[in-house]
N, C-alpha and C. Protein backbone atom coordinates (compact mmCIF):
# COMPACT_ATOMS: atom_id res chain seq x y z
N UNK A 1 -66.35 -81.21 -71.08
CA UNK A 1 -65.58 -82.32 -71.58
C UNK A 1 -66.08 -83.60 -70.91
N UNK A 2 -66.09 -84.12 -71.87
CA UNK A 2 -66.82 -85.58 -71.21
C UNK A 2 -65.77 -87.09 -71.12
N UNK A 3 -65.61 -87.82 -70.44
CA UNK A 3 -64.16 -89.06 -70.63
C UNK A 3 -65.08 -90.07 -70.98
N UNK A 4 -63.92 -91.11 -71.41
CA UNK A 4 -65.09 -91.81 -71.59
C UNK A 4 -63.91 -93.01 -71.63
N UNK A 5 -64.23 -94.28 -70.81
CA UNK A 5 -63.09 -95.73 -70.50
C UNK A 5 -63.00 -95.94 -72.33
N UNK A 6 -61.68 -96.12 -72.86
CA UNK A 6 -61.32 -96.42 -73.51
C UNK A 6 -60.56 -98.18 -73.69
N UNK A 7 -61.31 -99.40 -74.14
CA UNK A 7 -60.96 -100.93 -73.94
C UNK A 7 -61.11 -101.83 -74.95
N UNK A 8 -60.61 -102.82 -75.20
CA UNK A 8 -60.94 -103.98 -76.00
C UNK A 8 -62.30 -104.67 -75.96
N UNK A 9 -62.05 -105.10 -74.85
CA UNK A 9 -63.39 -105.43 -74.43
C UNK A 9 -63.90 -104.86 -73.06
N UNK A 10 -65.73 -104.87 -73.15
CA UNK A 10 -65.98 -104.44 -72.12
C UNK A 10 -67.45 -105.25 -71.64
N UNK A 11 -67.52 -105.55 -70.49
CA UNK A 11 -67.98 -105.91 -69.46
C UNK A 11 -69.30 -105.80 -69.24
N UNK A 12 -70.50 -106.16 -70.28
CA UNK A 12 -72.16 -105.76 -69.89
C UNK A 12 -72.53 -107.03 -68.89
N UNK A 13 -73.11 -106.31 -67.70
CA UNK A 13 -74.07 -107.07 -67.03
C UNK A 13 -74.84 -107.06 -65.90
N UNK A 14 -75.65 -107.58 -65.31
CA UNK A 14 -76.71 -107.13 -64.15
C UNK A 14 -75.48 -106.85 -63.09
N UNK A 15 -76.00 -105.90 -62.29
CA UNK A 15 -74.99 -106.19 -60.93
C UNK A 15 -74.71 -107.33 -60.46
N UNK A 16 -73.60 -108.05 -59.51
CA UNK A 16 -73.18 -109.01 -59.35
C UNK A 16 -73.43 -110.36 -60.36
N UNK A 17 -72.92 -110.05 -61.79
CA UNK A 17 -73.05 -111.00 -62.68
C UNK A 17 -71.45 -111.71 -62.85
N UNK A 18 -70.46 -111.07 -61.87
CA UNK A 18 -69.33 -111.51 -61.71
C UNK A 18 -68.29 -110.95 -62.41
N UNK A 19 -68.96 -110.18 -63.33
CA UNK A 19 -67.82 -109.00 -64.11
C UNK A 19 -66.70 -108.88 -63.54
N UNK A 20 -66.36 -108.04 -62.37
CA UNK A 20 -65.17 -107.88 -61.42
C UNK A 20 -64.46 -109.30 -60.95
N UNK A 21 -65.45 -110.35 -60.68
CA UNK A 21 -64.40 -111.43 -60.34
C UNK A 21 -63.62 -111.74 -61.92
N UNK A 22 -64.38 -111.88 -62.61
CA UNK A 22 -63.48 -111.91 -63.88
C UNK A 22 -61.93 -111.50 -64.31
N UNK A 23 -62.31 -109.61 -64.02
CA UNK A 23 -61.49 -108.93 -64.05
C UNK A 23 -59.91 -109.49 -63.00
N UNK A 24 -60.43 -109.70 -61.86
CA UNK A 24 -59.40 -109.78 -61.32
C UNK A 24 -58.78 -111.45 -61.29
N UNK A 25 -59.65 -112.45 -62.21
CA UNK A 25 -59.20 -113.42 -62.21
C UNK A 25 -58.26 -113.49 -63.72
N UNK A 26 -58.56 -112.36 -64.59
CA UNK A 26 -58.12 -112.49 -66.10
C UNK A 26 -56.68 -111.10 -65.95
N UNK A 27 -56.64 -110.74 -65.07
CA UNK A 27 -55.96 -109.25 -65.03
C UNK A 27 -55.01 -109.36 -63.83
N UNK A 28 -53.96 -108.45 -63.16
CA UNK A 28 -53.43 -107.96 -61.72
C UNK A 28 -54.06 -106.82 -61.82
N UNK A 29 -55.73 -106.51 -62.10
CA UNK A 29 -56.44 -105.57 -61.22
C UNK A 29 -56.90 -106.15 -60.14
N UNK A 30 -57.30 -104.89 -59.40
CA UNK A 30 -58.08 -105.73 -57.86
C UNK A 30 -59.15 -104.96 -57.79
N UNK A 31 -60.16 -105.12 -58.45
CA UNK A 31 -61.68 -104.38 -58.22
C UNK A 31 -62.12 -104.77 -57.01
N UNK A 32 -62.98 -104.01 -56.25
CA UNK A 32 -63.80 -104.48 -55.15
C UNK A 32 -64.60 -105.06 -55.81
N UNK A 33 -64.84 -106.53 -55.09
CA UNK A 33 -65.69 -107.97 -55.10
C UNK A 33 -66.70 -108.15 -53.81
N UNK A 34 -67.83 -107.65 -53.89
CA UNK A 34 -68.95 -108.15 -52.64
C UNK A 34 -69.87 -108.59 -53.45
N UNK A 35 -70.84 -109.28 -52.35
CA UNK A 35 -72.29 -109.96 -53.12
C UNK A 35 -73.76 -109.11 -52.24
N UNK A 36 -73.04 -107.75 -53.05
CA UNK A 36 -74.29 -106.69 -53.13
C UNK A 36 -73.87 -106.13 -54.45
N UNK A 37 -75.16 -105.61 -54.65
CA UNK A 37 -75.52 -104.78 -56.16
C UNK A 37 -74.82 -103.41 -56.12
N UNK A 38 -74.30 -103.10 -57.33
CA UNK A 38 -73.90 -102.03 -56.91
C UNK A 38 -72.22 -101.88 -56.64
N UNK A 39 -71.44 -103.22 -56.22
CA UNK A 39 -69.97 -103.16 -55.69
C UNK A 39 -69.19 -101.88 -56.79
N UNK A 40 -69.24 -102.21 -58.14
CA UNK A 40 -68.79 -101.08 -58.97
C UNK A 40 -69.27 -100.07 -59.32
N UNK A 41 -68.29 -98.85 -58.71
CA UNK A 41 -68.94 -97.44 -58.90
C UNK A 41 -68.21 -96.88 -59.83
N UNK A 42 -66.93 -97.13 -60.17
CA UNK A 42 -66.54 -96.84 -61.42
C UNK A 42 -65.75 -97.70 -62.17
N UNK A 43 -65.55 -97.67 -63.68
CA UNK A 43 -64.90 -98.48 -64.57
C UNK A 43 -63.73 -98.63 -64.15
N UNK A 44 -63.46 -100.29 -64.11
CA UNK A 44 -61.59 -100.83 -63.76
C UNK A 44 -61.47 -100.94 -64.97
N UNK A 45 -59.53 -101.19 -65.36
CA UNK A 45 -59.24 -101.66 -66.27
C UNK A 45 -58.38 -102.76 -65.58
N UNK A 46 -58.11 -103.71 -66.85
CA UNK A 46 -57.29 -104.30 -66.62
C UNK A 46 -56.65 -104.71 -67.81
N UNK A 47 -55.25 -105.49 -67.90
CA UNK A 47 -54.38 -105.80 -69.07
C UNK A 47 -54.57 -107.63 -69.12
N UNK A 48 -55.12 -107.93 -70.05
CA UNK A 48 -55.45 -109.32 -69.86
C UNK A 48 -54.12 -109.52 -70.65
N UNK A 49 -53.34 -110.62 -70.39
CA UNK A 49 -52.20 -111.69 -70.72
C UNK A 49 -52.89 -112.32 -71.88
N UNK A 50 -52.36 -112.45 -73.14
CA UNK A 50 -52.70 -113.46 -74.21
C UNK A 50 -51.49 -114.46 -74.50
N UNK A 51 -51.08 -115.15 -75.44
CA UNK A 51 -50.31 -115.83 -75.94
C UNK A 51 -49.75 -115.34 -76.74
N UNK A 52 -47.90 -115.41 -76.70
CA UNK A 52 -46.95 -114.98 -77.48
C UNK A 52 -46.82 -113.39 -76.92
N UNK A 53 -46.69 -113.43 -75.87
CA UNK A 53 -46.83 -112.43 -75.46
C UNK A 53 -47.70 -111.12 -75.65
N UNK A 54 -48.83 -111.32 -76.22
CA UNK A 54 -49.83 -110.29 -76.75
C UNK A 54 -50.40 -109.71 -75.28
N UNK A 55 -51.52 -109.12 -75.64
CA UNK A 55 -52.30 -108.51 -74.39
C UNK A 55 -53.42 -107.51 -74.89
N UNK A 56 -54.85 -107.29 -73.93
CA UNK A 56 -55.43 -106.98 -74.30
C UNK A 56 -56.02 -105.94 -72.98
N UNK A 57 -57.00 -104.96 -73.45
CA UNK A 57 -57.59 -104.03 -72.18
C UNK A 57 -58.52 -104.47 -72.20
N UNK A 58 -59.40 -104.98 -70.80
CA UNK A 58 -60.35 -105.26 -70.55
C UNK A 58 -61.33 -104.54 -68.61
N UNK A 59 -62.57 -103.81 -69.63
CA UNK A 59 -63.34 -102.83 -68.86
C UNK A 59 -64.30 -103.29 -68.07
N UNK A 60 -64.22 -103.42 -66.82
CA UNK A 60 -65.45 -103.55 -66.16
C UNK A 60 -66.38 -102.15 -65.87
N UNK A 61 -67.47 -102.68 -66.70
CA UNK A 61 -68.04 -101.48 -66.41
C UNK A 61 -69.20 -101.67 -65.42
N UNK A 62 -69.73 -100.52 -64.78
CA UNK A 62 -70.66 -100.93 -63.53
C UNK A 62 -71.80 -101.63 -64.06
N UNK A 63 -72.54 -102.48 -63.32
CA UNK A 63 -73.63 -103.30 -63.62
C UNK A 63 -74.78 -102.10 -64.07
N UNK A 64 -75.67 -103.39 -65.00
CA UNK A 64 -76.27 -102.63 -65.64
C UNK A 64 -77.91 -103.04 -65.38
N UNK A 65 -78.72 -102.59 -65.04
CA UNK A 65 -80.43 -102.98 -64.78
C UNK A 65 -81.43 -102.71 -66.01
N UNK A 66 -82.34 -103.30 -66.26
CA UNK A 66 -83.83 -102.82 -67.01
C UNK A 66 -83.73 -101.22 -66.42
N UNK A 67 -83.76 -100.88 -68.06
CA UNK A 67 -84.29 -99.37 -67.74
C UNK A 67 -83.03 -98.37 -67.26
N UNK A 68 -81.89 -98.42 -67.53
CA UNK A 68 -80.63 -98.10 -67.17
C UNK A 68 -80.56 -97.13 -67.88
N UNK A 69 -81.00 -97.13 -69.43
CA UNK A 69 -81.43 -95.99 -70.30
C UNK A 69 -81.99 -94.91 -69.90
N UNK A 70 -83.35 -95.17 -69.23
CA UNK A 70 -83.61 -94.07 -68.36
C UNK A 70 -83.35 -93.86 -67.24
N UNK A 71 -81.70 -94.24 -66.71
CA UNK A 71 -81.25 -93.46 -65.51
C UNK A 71 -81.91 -94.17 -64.11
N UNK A 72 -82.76 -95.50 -64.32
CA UNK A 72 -82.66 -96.49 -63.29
C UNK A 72 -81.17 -96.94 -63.03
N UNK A 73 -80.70 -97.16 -61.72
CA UNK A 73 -79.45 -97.78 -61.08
C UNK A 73 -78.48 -96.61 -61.28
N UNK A 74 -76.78 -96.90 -62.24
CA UNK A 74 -76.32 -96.06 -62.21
C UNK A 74 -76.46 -95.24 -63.48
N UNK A 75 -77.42 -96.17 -64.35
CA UNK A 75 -78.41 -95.64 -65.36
C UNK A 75 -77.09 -95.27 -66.70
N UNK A 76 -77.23 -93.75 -67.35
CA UNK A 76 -76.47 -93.44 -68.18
C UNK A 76 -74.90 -92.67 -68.66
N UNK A 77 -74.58 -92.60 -67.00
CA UNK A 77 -73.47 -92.17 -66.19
C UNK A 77 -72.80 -93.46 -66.69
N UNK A 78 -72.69 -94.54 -66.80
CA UNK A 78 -71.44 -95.79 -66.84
C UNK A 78 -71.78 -96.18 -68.45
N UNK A 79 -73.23 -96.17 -69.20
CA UNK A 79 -73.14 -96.62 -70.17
C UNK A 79 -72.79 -96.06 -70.88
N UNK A 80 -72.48 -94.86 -71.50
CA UNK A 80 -71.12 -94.27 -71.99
C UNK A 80 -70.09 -94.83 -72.55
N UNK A 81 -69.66 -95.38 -71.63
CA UNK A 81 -68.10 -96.30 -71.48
C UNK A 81 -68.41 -97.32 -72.32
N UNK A 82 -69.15 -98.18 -72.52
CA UNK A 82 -69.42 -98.91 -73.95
C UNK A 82 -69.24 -98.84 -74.51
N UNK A 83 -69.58 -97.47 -75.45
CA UNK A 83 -69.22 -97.01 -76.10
C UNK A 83 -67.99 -97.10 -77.00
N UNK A 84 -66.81 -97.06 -76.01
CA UNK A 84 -65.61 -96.78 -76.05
C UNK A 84 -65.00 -98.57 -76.30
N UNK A 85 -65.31 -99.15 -76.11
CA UNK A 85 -65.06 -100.76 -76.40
C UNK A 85 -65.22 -101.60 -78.02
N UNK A 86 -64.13 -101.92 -78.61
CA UNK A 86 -64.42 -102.79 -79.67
C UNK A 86 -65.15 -104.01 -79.84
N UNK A 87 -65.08 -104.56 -78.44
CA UNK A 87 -66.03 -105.84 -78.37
C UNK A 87 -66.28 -105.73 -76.96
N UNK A 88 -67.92 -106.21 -77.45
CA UNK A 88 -68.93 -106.46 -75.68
C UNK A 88 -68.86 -107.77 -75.17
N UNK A 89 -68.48 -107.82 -73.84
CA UNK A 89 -68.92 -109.15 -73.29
C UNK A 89 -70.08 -109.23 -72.41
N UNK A 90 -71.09 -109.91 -72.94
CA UNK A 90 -72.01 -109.98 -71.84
C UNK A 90 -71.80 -111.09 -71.06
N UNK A 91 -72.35 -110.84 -69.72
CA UNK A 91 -72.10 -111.58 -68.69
C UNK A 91 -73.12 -111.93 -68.24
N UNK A 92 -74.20 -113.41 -68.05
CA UNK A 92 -75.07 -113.32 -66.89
C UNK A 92 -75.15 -114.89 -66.51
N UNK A 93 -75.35 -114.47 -65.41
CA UNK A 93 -75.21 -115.94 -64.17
C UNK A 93 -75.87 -117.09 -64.17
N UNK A 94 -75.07 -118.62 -64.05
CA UNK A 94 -76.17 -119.39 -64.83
C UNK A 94 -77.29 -119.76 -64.03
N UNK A 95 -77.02 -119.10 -62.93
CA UNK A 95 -77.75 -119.38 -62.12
C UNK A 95 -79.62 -118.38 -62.18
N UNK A 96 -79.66 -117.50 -63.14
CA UNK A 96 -80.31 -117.17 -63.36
C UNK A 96 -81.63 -117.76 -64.19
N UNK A 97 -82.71 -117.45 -63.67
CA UNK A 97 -83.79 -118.11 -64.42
C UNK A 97 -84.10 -117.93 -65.68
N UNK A 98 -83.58 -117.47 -66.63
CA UNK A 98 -83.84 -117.19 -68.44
C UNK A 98 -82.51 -116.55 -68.35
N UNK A 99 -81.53 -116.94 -68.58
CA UNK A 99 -80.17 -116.59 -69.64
C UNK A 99 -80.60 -115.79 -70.86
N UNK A 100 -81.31 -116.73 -71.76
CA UNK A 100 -81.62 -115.97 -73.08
C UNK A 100 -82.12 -114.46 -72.84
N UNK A 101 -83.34 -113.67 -71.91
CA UNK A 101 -84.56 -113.42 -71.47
C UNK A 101 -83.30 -112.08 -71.43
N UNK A 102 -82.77 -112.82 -70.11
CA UNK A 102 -81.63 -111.96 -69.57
C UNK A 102 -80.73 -111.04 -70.40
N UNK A 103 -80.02 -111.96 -71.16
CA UNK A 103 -79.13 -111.51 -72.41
C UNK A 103 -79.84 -110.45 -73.27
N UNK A 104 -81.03 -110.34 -73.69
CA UNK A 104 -82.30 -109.74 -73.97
C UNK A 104 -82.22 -108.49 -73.70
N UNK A 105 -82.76 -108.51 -71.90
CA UNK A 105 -82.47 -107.04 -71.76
C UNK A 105 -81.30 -106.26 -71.69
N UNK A 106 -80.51 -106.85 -71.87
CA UNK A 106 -79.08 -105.96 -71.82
C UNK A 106 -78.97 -105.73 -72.69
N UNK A 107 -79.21 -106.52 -74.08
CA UNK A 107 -78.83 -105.78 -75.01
C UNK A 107 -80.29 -104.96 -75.86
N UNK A 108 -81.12 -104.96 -75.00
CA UNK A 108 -82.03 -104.01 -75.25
C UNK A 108 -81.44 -102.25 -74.84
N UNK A 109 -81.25 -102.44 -73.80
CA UNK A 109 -80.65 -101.17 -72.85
C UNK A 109 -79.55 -100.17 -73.51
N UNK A 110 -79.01 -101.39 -74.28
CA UNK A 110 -77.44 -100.70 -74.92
C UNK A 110 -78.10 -100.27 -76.48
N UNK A 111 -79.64 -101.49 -76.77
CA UNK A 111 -79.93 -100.62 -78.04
C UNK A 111 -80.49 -99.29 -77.73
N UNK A 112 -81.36 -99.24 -76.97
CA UNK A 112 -81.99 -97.88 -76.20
C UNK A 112 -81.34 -96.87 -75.78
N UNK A 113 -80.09 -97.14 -75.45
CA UNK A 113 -78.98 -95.61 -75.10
C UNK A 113 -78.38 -95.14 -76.82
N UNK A 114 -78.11 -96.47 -77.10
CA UNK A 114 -77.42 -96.27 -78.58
C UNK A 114 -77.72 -97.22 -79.31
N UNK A 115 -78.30 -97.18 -80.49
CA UNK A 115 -78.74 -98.19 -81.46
C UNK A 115 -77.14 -98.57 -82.28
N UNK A 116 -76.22 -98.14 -82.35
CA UNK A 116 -75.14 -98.51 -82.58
C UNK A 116 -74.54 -99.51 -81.74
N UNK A 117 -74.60 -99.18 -80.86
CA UNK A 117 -73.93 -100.58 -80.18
C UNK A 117 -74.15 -101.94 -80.26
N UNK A 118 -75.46 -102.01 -81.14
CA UNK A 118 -75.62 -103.75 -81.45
C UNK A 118 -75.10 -104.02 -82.53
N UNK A 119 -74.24 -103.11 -83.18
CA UNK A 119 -73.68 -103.42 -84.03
C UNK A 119 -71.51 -103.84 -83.52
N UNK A 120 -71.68 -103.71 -82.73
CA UNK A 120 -70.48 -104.42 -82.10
C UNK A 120 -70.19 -105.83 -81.99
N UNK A 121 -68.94 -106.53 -82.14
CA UNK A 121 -68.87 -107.79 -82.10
C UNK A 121 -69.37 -108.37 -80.10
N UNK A 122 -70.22 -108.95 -80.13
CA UNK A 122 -70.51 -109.64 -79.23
C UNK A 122 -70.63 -111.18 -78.74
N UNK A 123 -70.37 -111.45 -77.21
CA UNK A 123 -69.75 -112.91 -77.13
C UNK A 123 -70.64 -112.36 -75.49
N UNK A 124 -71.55 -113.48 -75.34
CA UNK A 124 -72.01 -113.85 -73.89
C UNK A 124 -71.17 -115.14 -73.55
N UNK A 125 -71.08 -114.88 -71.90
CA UNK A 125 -69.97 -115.69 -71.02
C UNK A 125 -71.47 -115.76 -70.12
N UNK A 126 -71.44 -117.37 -70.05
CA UNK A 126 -72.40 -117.25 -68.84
C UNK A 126 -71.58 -117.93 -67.60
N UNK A 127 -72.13 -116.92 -66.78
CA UNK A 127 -70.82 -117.61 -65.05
C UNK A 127 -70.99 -118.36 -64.13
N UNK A 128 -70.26 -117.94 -63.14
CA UNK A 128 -70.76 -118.90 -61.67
C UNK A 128 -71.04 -120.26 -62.43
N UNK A 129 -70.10 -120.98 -63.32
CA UNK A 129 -70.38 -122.43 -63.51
C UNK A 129 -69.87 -123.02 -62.57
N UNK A 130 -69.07 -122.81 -61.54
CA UNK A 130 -68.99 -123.46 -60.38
C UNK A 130 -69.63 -123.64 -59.02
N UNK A 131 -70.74 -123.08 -59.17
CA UNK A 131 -71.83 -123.63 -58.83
C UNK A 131 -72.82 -124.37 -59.24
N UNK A 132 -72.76 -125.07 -59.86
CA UNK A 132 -73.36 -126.42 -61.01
C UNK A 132 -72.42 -127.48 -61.26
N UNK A 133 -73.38 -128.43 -61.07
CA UNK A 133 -72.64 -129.64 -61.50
C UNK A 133 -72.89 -129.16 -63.14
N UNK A 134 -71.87 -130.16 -63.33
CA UNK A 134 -71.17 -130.11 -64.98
C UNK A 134 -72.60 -130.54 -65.90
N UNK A 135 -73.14 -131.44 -64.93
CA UNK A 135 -74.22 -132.38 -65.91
C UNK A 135 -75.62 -131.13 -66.02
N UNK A 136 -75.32 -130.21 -65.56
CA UNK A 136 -76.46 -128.65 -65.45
C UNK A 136 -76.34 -128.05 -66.77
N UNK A 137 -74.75 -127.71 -67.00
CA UNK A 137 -74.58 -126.90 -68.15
C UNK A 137 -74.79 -128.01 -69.52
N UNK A 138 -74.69 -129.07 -69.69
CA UNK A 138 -74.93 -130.22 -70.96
C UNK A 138 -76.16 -129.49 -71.21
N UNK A 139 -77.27 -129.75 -69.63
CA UNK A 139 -78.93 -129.77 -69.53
C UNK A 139 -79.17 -128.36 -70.20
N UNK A 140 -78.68 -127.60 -69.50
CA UNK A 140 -78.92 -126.08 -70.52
C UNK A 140 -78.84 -125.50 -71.75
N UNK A 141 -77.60 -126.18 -71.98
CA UNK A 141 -77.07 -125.79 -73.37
C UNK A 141 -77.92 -125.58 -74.35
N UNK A 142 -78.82 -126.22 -74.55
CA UNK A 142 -79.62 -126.54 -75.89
C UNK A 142 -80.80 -125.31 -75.29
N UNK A 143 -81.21 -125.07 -74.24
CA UNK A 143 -82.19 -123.89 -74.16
C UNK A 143 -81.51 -122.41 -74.35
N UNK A 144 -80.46 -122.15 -74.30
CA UNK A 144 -79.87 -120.78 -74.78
C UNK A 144 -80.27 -120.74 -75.92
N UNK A 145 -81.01 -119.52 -76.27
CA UNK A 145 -80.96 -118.89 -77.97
C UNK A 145 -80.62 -117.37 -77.96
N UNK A 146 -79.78 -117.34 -78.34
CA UNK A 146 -79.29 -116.21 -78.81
C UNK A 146 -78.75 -115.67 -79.77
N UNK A 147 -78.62 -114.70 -80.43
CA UNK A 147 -77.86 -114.54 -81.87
C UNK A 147 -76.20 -114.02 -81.70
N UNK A 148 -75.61 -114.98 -80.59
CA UNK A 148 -74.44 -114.19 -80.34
C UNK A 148 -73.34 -115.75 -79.77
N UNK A 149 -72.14 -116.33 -80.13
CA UNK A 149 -71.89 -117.30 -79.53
C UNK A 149 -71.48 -117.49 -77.82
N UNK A 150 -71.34 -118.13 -77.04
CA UNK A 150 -71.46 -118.53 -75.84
C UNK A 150 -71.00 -119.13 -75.52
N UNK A 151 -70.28 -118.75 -74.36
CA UNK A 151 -69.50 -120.24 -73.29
C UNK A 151 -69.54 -119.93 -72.05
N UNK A 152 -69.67 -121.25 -71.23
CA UNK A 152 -69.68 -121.26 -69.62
C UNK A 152 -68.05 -120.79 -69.30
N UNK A 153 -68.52 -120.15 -67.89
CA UNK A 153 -66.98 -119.80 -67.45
C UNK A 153 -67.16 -119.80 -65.54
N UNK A 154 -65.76 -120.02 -65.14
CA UNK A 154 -66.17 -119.90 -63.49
C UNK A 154 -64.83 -119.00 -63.58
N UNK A 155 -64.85 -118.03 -62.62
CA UNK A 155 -63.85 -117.15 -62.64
C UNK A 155 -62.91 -117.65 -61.02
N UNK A 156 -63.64 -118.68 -60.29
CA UNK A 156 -63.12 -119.37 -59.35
C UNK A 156 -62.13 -120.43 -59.62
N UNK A 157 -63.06 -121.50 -60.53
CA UNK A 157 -62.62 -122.56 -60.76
C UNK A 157 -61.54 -121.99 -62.02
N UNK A 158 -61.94 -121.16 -62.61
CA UNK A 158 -61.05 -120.98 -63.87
C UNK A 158 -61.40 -122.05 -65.18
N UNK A 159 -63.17 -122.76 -65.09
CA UNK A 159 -63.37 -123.01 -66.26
C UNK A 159 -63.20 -122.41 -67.22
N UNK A 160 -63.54 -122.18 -68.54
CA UNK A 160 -63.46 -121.99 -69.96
C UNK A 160 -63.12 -120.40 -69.99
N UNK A 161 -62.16 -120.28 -68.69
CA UNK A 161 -61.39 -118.63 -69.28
C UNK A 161 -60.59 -118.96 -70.36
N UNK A 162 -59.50 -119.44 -71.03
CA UNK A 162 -59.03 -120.21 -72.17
C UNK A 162 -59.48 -119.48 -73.15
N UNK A 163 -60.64 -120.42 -73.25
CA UNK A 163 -61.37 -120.61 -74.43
C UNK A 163 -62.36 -119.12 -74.30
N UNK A 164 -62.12 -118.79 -73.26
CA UNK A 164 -63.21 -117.30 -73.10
C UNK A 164 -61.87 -116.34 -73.70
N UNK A 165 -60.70 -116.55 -73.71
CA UNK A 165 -59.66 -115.66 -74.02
C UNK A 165 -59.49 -115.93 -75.21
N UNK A 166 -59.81 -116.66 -75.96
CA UNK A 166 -59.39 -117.52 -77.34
C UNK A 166 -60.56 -116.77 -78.13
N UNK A 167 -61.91 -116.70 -78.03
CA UNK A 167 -62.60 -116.16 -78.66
C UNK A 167 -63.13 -114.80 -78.46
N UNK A 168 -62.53 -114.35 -77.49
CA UNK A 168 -62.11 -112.17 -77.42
C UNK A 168 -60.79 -112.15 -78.48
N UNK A 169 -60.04 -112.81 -78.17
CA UNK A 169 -59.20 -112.51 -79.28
C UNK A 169 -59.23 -112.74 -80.61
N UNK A 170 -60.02 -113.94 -81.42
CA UNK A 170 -60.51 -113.72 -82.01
C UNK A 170 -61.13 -112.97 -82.54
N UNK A 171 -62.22 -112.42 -81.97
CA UNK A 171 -63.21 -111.44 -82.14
C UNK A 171 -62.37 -110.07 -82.61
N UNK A 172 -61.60 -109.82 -81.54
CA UNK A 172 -61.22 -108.42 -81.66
C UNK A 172 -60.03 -108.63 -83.06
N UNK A 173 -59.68 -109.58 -83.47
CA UNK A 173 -58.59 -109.77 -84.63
C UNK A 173 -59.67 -110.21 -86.00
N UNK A 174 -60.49 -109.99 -85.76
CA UNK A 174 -61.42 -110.40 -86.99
C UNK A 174 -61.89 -108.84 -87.83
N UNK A 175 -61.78 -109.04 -89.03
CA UNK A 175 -62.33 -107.82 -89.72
C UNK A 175 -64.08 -108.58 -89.85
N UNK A 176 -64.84 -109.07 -89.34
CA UNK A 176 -66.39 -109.24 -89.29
C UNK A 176 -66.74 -108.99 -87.92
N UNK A 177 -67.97 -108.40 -88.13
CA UNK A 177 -68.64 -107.83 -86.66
C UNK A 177 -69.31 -109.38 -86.39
């Protein structure tokens, strides 16, 4: 018998892409939060708060590396749990050198375990915007390409969680992938 995290949304991204701070900034979960690779060894949930009293499940699932498909990192043990999610959030840091590049391989990885899964509604959150001045993310904006829509978020500052909650819910209330 195999389990498998059952969620609304769920959580793709490199290790420390901030997934878990998320979680525990959008949820009353308390995932372990360090700045090593690796902090999540297994899937949290949490109950995200919407408006009008709604609510939603949201999965952190363990970070994910190049080559995870073949069982690099925690490899095909956590990607599973994807699976089990109506909508993906990818996550990667803006602090990273190619966002797009980035976004790329993750959702290479998830086509490579399962070619189904790119067929899921998807929404990249890029993070740690609180480490950037504001006038960084304007500068960037226009170099993201991706075929998926996008917004900055700081899970510190509590930028564009809102609007990061506004368009999961969307998503997941939409009959279009």
């Amino acid at each position: 018998m195999e389990l498998k995290v059952l969620a609304d949304v769920g959580l793709v991204g490199y290790p420390n892409a901030g997934k878990s701070s998320l979680l525990a900034a959008l949820t009353a979960a308390k995932p372990e939060i360090a700045n090593y690779p690796f902090t999540t060894l297994v899937p949290n949930l949490g109950i995200v708060k919407y408006r009008h009293h709604a609510s939603f499940v949201m999965a952190d699932i363990p970070g994910i590396i190049e080559n995870a498909h073949e069982g690099k990192g925690l490899g095909l043990r956590f990607l599973r749990h994807i699976e089990r999610n109506s909508v993906l959030l990818f996550m990667v840091p803006i602090e990273s050198n190619d966002i797009s590049k980035d976004y790329g391989i993750l959702l290479n990885e998830l086509k490579m375990y399962n070619p189904d899964l790119v067929d899921k509604p998807r929404l990249l959150a890029i993070t740690k915007c609180d480490l950037v001045e504001k006038e960084w993310i304007d500068i960037i904006r226009p170099e993201i390409k991706v075929d998926v829509p996008f917004c900055f978020i700081s899970s510190i500052s509590g930028l564009g969680l809102v609007e990061l909650k506004d368009l999961l819910w969307g998503m997941m209330n939409s009959d279009q992938p």
